[in-house]
Protein backbone atom coordinates (compact mmCIF):
# COMPACT_ATOMS: atom_id res chain seq x y z
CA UNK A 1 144.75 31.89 -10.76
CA UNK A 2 141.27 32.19 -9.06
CA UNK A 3 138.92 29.16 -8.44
CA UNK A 4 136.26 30.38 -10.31
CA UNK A 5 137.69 30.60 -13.65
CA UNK A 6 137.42 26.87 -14.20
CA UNK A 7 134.08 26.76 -15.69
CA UNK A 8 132.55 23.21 -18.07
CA UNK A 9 132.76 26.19 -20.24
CA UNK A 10 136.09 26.74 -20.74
CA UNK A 11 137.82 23.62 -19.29
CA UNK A 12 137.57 22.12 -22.98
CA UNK A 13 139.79 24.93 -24.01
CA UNK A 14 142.49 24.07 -22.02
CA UNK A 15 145.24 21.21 -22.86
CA UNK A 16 145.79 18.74 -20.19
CA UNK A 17 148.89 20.02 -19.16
CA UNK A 18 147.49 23.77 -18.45
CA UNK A 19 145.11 21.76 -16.64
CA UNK A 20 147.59 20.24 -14.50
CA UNK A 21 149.47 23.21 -13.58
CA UNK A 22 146.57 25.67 -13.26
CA UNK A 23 145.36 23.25 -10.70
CA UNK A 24 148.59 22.68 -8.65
CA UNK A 25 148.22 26.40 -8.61
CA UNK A 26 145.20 26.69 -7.29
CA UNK A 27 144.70 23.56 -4.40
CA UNK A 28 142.70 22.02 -6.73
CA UNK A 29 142.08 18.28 -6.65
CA UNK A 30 141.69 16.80 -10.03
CA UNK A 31 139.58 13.89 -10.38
CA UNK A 32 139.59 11.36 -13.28
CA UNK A 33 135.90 10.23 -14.14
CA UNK A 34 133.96 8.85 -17.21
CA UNK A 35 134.09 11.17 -20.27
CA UNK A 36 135.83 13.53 -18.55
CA UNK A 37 137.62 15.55 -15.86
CA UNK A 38 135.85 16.15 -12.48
CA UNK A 39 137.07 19.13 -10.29
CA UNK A 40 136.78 19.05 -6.64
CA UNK A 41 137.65 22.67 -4.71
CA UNK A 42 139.94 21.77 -1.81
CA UNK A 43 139.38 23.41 1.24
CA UNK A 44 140.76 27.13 1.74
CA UNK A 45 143.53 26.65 4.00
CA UNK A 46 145.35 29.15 5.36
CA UNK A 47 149.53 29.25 4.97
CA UNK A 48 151.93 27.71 7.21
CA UNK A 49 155.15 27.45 6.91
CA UNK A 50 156.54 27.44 3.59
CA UNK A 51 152.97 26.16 2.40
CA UNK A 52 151.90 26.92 -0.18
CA UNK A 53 154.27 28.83 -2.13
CA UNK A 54 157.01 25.62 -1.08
CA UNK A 55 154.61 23.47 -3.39
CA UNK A 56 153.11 25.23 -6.53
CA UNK A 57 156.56 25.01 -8.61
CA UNK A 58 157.49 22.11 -10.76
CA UNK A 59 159.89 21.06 -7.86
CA UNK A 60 159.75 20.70 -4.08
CA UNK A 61 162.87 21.11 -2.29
CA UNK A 62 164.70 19.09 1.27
CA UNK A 63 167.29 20.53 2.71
CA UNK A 64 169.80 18.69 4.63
CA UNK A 65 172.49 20.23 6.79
CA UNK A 66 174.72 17.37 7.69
CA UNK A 67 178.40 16.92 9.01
CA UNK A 68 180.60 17.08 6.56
CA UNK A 69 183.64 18.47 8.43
CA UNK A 70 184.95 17.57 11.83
CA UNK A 71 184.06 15.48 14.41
CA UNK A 72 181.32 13.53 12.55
CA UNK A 73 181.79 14.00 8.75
CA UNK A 74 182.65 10.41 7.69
CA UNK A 75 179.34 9.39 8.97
CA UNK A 76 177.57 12.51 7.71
CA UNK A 77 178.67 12.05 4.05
CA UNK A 78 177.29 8.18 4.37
CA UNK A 79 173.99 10.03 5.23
CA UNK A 80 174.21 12.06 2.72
CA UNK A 81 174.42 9.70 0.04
CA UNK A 82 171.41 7.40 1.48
CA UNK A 83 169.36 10.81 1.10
CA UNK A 84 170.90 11.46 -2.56
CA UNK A 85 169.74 8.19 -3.72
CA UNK A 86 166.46 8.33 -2.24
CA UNK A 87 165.71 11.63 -4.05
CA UNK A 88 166.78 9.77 -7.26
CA UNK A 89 164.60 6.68 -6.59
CA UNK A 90 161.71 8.51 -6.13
CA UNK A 91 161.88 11.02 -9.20
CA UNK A 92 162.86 7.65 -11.40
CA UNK A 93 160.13 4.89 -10.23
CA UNK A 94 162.70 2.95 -8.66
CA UNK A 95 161.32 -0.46 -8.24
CA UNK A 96 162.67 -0.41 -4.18
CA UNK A 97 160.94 3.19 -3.82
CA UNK A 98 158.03 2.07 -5.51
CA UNK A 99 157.47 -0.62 -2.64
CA UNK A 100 158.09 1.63 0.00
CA UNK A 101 156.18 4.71 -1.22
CA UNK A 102 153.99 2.81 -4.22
CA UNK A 103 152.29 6.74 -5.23
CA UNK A 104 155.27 8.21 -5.63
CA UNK A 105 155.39 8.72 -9.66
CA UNK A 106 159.02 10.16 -11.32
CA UNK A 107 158.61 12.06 -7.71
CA UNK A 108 155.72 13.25 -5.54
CA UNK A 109 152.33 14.46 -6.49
CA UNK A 110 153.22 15.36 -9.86
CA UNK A 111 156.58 17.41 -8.37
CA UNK A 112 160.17 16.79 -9.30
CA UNK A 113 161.83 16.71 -6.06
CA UNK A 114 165.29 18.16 -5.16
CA UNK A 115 168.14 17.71 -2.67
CA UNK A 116 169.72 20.83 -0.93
CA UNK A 117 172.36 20.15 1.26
CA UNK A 118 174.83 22.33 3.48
CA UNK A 119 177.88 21.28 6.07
CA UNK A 120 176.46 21.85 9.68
CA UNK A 121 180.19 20.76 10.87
CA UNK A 122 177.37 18.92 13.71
CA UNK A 123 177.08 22.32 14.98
CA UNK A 124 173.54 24.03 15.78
CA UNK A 125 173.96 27.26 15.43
CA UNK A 126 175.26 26.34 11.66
CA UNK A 127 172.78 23.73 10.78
CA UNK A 128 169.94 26.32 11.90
CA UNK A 129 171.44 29.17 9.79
CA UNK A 130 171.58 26.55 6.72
CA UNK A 131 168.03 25.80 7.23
CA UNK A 132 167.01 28.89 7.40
CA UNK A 133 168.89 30.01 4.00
CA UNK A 134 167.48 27.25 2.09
CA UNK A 135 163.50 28.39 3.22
CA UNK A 136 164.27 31.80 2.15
CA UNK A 137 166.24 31.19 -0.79
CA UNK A 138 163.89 27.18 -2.18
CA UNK A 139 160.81 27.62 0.09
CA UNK A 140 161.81 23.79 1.38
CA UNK A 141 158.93 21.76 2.77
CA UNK A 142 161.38 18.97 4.51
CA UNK A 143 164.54 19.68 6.56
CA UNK A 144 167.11 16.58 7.29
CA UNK A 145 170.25 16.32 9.18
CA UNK A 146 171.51 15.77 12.24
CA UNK A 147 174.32 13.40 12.97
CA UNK A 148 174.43 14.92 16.59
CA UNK A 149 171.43 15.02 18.43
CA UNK A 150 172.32 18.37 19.81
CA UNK A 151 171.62 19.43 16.09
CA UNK A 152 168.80 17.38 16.77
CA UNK A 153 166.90 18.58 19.54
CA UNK A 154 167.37 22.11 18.09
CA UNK A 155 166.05 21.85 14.75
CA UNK A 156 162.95 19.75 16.29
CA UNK A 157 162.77 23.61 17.90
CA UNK A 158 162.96 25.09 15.10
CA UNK A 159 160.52 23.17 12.56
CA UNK A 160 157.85 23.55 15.26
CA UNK A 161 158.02 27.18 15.08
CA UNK A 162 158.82 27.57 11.39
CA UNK A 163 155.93 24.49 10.72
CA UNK A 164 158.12 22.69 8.05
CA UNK A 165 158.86 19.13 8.50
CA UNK A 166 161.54 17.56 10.21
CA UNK A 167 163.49 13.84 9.94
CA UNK A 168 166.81 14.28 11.34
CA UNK A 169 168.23 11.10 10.07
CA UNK A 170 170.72 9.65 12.66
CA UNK A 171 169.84 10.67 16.10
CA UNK A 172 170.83 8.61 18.93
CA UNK A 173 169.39 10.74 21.78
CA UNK A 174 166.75 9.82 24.30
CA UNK A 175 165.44 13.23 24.35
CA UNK A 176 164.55 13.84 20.29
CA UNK A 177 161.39 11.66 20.52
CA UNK A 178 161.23 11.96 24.17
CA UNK A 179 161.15 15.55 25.73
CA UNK A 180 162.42 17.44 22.94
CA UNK A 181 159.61 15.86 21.03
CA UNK A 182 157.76 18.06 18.16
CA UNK A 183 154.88 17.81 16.41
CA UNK A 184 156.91 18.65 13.53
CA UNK A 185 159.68 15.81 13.94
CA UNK A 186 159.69 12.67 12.84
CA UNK A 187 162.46 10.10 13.97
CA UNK A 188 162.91 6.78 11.81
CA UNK A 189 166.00 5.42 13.25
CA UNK A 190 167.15 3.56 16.70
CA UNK A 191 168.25 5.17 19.51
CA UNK A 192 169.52 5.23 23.05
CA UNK A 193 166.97 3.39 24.82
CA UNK A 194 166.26 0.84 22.21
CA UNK A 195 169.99 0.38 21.99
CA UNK A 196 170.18 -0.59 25.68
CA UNK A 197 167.31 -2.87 26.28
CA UNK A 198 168.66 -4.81 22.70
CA UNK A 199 172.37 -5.43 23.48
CA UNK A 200 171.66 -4.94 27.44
CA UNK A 201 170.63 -8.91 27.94
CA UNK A 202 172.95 -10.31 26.09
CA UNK A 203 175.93 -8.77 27.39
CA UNK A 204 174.33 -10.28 31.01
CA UNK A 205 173.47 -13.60 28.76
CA UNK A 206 177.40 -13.71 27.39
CA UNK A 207 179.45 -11.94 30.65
CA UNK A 208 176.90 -12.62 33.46
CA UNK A 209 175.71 -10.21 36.78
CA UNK A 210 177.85 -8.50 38.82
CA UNK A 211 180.08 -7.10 36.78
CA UNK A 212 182.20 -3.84 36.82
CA UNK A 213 182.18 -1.49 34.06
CA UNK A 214 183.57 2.08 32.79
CA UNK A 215 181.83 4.43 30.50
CA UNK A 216 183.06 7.13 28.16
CA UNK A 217 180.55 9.09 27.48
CA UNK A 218 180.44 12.72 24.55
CA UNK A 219 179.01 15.34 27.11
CA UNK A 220 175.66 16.45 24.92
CA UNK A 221 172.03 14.88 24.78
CA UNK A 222 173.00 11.90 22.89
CA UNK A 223 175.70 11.09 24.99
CA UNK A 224 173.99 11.40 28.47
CA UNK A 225 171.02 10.25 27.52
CA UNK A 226 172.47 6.49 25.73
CA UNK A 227 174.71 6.12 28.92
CA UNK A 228 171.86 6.52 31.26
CA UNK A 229 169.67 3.96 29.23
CA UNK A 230 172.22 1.13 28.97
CA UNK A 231 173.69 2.08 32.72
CA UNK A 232 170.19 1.99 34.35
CA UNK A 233 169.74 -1.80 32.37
CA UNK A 234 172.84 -3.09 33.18
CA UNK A 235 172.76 -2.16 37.09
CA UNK A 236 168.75 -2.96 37.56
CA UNK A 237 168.62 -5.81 35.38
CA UNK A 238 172.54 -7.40 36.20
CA UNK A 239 173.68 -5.74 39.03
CA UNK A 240 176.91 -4.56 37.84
CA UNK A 241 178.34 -1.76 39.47
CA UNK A 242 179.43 1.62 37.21
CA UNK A 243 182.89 2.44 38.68
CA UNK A 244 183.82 5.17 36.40
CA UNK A 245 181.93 7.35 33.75
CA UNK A 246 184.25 9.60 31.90
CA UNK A 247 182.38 12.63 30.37
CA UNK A 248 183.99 14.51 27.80
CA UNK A 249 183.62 17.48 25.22
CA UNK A 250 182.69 16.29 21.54
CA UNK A 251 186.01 16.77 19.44
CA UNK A 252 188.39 15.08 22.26
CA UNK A 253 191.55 14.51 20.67
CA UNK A 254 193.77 13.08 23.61
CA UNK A 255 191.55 10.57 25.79
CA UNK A 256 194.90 10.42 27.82
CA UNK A 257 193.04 11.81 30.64
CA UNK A 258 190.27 9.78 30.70
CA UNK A 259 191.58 6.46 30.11
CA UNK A 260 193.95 7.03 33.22
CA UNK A 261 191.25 7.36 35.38
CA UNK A 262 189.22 4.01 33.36
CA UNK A 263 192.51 1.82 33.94
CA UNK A 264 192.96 2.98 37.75
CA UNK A 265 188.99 1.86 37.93
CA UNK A 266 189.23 -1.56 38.42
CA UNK A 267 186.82 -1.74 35.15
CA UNK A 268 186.65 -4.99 33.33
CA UNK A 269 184.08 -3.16 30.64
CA UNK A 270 184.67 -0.72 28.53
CA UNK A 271 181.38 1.30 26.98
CA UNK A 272 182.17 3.73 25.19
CA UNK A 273 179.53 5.52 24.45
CA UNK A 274 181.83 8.34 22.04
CA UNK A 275 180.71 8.39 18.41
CA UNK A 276 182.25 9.11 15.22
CA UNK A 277 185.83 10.86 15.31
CA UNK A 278 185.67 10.57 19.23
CA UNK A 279 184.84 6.94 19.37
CA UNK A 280 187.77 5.82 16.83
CA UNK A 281 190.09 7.92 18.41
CA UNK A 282 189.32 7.01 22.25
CA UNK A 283 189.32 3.36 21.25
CA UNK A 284 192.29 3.18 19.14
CA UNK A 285 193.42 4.93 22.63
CA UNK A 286 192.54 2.69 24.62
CA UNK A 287 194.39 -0.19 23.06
CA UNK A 288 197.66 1.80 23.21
CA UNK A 289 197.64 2.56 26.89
CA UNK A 290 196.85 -1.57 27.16
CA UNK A 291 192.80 -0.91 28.08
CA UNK A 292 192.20 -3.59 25.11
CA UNK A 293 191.71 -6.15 25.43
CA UNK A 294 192.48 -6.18 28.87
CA UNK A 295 189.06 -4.90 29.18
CA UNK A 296 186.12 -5.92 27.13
CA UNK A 297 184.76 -3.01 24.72
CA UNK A 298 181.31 -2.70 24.09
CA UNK A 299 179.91 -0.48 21.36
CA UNK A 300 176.37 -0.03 22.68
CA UNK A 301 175.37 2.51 19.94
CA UNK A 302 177.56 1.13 16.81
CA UNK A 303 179.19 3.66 14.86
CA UNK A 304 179.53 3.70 10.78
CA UNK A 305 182.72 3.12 9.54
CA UNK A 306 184.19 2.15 12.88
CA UNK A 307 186.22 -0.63 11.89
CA UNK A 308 187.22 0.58 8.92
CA UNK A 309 188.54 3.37 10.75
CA UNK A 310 189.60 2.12 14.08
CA UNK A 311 190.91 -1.29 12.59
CA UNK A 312 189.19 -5.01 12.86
CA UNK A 313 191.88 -5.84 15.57
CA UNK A 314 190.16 -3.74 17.63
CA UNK A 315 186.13 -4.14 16.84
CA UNK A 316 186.88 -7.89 16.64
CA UNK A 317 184.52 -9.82 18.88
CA UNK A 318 182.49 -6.50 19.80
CA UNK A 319 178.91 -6.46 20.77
CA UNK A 320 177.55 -3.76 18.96
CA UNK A 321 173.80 -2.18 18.76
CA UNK A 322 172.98 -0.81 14.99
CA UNK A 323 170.20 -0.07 12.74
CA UNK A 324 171.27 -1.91 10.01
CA UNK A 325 173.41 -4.07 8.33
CA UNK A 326 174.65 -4.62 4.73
CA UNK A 327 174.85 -8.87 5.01
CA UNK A 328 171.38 -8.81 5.95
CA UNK A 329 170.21 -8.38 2.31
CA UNK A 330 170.57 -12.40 2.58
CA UNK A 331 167.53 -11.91 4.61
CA UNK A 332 165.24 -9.16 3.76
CA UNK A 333 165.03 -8.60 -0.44
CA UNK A 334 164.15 -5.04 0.17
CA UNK A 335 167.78 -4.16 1.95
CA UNK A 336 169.29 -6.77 -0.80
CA UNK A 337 168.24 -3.81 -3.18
CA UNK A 338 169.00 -1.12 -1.54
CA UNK A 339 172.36 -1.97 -0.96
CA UNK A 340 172.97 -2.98 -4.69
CA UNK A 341 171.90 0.15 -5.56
CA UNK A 342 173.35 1.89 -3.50
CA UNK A 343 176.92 -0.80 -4.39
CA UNK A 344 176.54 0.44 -7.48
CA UNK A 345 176.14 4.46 -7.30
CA UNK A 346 178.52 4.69 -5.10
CA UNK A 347 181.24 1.66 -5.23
CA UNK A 348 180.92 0.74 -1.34
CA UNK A 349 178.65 -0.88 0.85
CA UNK A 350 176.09 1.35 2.31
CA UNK A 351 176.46 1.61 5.93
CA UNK A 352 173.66 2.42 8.38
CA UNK A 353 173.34 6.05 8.78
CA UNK A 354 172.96 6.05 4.74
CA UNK A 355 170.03 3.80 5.16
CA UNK A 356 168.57 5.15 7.34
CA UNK A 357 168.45 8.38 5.48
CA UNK A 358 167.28 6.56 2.57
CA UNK A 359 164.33 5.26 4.72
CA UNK A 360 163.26 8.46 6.28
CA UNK A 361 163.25 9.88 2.90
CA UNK A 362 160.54 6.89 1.27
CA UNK A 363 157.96 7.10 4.09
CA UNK A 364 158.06 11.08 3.95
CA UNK A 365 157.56 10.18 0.44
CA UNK A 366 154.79 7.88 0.65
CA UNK A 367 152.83 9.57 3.74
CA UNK A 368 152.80 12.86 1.37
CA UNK A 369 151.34 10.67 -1.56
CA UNK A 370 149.05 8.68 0.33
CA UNK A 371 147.91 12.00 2.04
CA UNK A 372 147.54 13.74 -1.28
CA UNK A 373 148.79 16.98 -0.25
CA UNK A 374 151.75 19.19 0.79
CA UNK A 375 149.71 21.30 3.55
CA UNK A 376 151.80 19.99 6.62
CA UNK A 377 148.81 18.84 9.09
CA UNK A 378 147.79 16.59 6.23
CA UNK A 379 151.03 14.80 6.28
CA UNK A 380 151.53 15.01 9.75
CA UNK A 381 148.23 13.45 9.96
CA UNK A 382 149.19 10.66 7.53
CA UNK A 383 152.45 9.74 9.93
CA UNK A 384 149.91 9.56 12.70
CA UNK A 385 147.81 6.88 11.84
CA UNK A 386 150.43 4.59 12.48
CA UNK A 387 149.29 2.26 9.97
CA UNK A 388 152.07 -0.70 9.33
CA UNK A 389 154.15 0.35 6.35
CA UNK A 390 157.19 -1.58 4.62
CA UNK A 391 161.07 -0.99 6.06
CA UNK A 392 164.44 -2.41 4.14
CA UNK A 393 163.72 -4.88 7.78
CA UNK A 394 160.27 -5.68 7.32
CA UNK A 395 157.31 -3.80 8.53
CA UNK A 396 157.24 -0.78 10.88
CA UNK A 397 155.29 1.91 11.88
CA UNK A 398 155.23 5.57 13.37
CA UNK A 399 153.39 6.04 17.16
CA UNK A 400 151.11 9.04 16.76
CA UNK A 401 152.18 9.86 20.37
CA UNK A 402 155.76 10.84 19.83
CA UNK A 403 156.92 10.38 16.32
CA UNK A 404 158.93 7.38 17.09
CA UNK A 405 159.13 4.91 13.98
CA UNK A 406 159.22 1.45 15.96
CA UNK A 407 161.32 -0.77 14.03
CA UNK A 408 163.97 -3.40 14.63
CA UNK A 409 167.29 -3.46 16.35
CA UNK A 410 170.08 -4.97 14.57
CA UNK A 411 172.75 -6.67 17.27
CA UNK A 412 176.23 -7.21 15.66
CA UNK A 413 179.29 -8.57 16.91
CA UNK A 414 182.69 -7.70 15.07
CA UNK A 415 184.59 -10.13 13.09
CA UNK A 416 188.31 -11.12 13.01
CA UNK A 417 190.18 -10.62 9.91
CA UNK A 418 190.50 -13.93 8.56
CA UNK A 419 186.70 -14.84 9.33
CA UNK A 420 185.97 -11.86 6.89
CA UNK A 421 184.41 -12.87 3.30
CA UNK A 422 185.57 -9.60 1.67
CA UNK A 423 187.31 -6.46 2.37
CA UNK A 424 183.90 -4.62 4.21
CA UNK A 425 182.46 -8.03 6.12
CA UNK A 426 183.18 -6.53 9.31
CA UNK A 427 180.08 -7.54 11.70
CA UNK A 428 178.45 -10.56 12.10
CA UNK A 429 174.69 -10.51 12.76
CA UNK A 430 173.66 -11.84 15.64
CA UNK A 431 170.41 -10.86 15.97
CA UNK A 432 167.59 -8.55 15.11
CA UNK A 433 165.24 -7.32 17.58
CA UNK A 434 161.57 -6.62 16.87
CA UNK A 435 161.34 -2.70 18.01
CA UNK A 436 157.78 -3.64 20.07
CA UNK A 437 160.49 -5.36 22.67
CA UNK A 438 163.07 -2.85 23.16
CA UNK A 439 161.14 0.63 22.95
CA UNK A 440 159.83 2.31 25.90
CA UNK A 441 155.78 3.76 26.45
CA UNK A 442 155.34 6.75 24.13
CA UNK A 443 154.81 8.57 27.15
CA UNK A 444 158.06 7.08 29.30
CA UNK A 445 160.16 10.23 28.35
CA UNK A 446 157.97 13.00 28.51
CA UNK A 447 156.57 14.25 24.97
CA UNK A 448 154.39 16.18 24.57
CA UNK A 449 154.61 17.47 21.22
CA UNK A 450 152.70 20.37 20.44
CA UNK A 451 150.47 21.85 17.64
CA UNK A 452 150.04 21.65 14.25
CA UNK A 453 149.56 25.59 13.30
């Protein structure tokens, strides 16, 4: 439908909801005034992306390829719920969603909005094919998922050419706000770097300088990329000496190899840097060829589900780095309803990769309302004002420079079973750590992200 057939003329002719989708149709911005309705003709703008044809339906559409077999599916389906109850919060007024994203009304500028959602198995190759089905087949204007930064790093790729939107949820790498950066991309969680320059003074603080320590380390981005951050801390800042950094292929099942080589090291520190499957696996490991607790572990970049997994005999008096944590709704009333809500959907305690879904989800939400449109520079735009904006941890914001959403560290140290309140009151908070202290210069890491058409 053209512009020019809204006329004073006719517009009386029309009921209010004709109105209302004739102008979504159109780019129209409808604007309430005395005795009437005032139209306002939105700049042409010329397509990008999946805009507009993404936006002129009842319904928008995310997509989210996430791990939901191998190596990292436990923590992928955690994600996956944070973004499931997100979508629901914002297309029901949810009091918490209304607080982060207050515009958003039964979902986002007058659109229903839906949840697609494939298995990337944390595998490029198969997250980028997903994405790519769901913009042919829904026209999505946001793509999610990650779980390994090696997806990452390549979907940050590929929204910048395909100009659609990108949050990647759980992404621990240096690189995906650093020199992978996009204009695209958006990153709300922790990472690497913040992880290291949190937890790095107190393990000095608690085990002193000096000190010899043994990395294991997944051999992709994330992997490299956390080791160098807390390695480079712990040796510049404590002088302890890196005897051994074991490198190996996501999807280890026998650490045998490895582990040999930590406990002919002379390590007294473990880091193991391994995530998801790999970490539980290479720690539960470790305690059976007598590592632990012989040697201290250290979780620099804490892992959902770990203890549940790996057993509390073995987190138990870890220093751990995470994003979040479910006992500190005793401290924040924001994260005290999320994780009710989230209690109650789903019958567990959310754990952090399922908030910080849920988070990434709200501000895309809110930066699209307070924007007032779909077309992706607008929102982009809206991110990079950097304006302070509400968190389940208090207030944050997003650096226009690289996309980085700087926001608090969470330090947690692992509890003993009979110091536990209940059956998931694994970690102990220790401390949280205002993101202004722990993240690098936007420039530190080399992004430089690009256009935005």
């Amino acid at each position: 439908m053209s512009q020019s057939r809204f006329t004073n003329r006719n517009i009386a002719g029309l009921s209010r909801r004709r109105i209302l989708q004739a102008a979504g149709a159109s780019g129209i911005t409808m604007v309430p005034g005395l005795g009437g309705v005032g139209w306002v003709h939105a700049q042409t703008k010329p397509a990008i992306g999946t805009w507009p044809a993404g936006s002129q339906g009842s319904s928008v559409y995310i997509a989210a390829a996430v791990p939901l077999t191998g190596t990292y599916a436990v923590q992928g389906a955690d994600e996956l719920k944070g973004w499931e109850l997100a979508v629901e919060h914002i297309n029901t007024n949810h009091p918490l969603m209304k607080t982060l994203a207050p515009k958003a009304n039964k979902g986002v500028l007058g659109k229903k909005v839906e949840l697609k959602s494939a298995d990337s198995a944390a595998k490029p190759n198969q997250a980028l094919q997903s994405a790519q089905t769901f913009i042919n087949q829904n026209k999505v204007i946001l793509m999610t998922g990650s779980t390994s930064s090696a997806v990452a790093v390549a979907m940050n790729k590929f929204a910048q050419r395909e100009k659609i939107l990108y949050m990647p949820g759980i992404s621990g790498s240096n690189d995906t706000t650093g020199k992978d950066c996009v204009r695209y991309g958006f990153r709300q969680g922790f990472y690497g770097e913040m992880a290291a320059n949190a937890i790095g003074p107190v393990m000095l603080k608690e085990f002193g300088k000096n000190r010899k320590a043994a990395f294991m380390t997944p051999d992709y981005t994330y992997g490299h990329t956390t080791t160098k951050s807390v390695l480079d801390y712990i040796t510049k800042e404590g002088g302890w000496t890196v005897v051994t950094n074991q490198v190996s292929p996501l999807g280890t099942q026998d650490f045998s190899q490895y582990l040999t080589n930590i406990a002919n090291s002379g390590a007294e520190f473990l880091i193991n840097v391994n995530w998801g499957r790999d970490a539980v696996l290479s720690s539960q490991q470790a305690k059976q060829f007598g590592l632990l607790p012989k040697m201290t572990l250290v979780l620099p970049y804490q892992i959902p589900f770990i203890a549940r997994e790996a057993g509390v005999e073995i987190t138990a008096g870890v220093l751990a780095a995470t994003d979040f944590w479910w006992t500190l709704e005793d401290k924040y009333p924001l994260a005290k309803q999320f994780v009710e809500a989230f209690h109650k959907k789903y019958g567990y305690r959310p754990e952090w990769g399922a908030e910080n879904a849920y988070v990434s989800f709200a501000h895309w939400a809110r930066m699209v309302t307070e924007a007032g449109s779909f077309y992706p520079p607008d929102v982009i735009k809206q991110f990079e004002k950097g304006e302070t904006i509400p968190s389940l941890l208090g207030d944050v914001h997003y650096r226009p420079e690289d996309h980085q959403c700087v926001r608090p560290v969470v330090l947690v140290r692992g509890k003993a079973k009979k110091d536990m309140k209940n059956d998931e009151d694994f970690w102990e908070v220790i401390n949280v750590v205002a993101g202004e202290k722990v993240i690098q210069k936007p420039d530190a890491f080399g992004c430089k992200p690009g256009d935005y058409t």
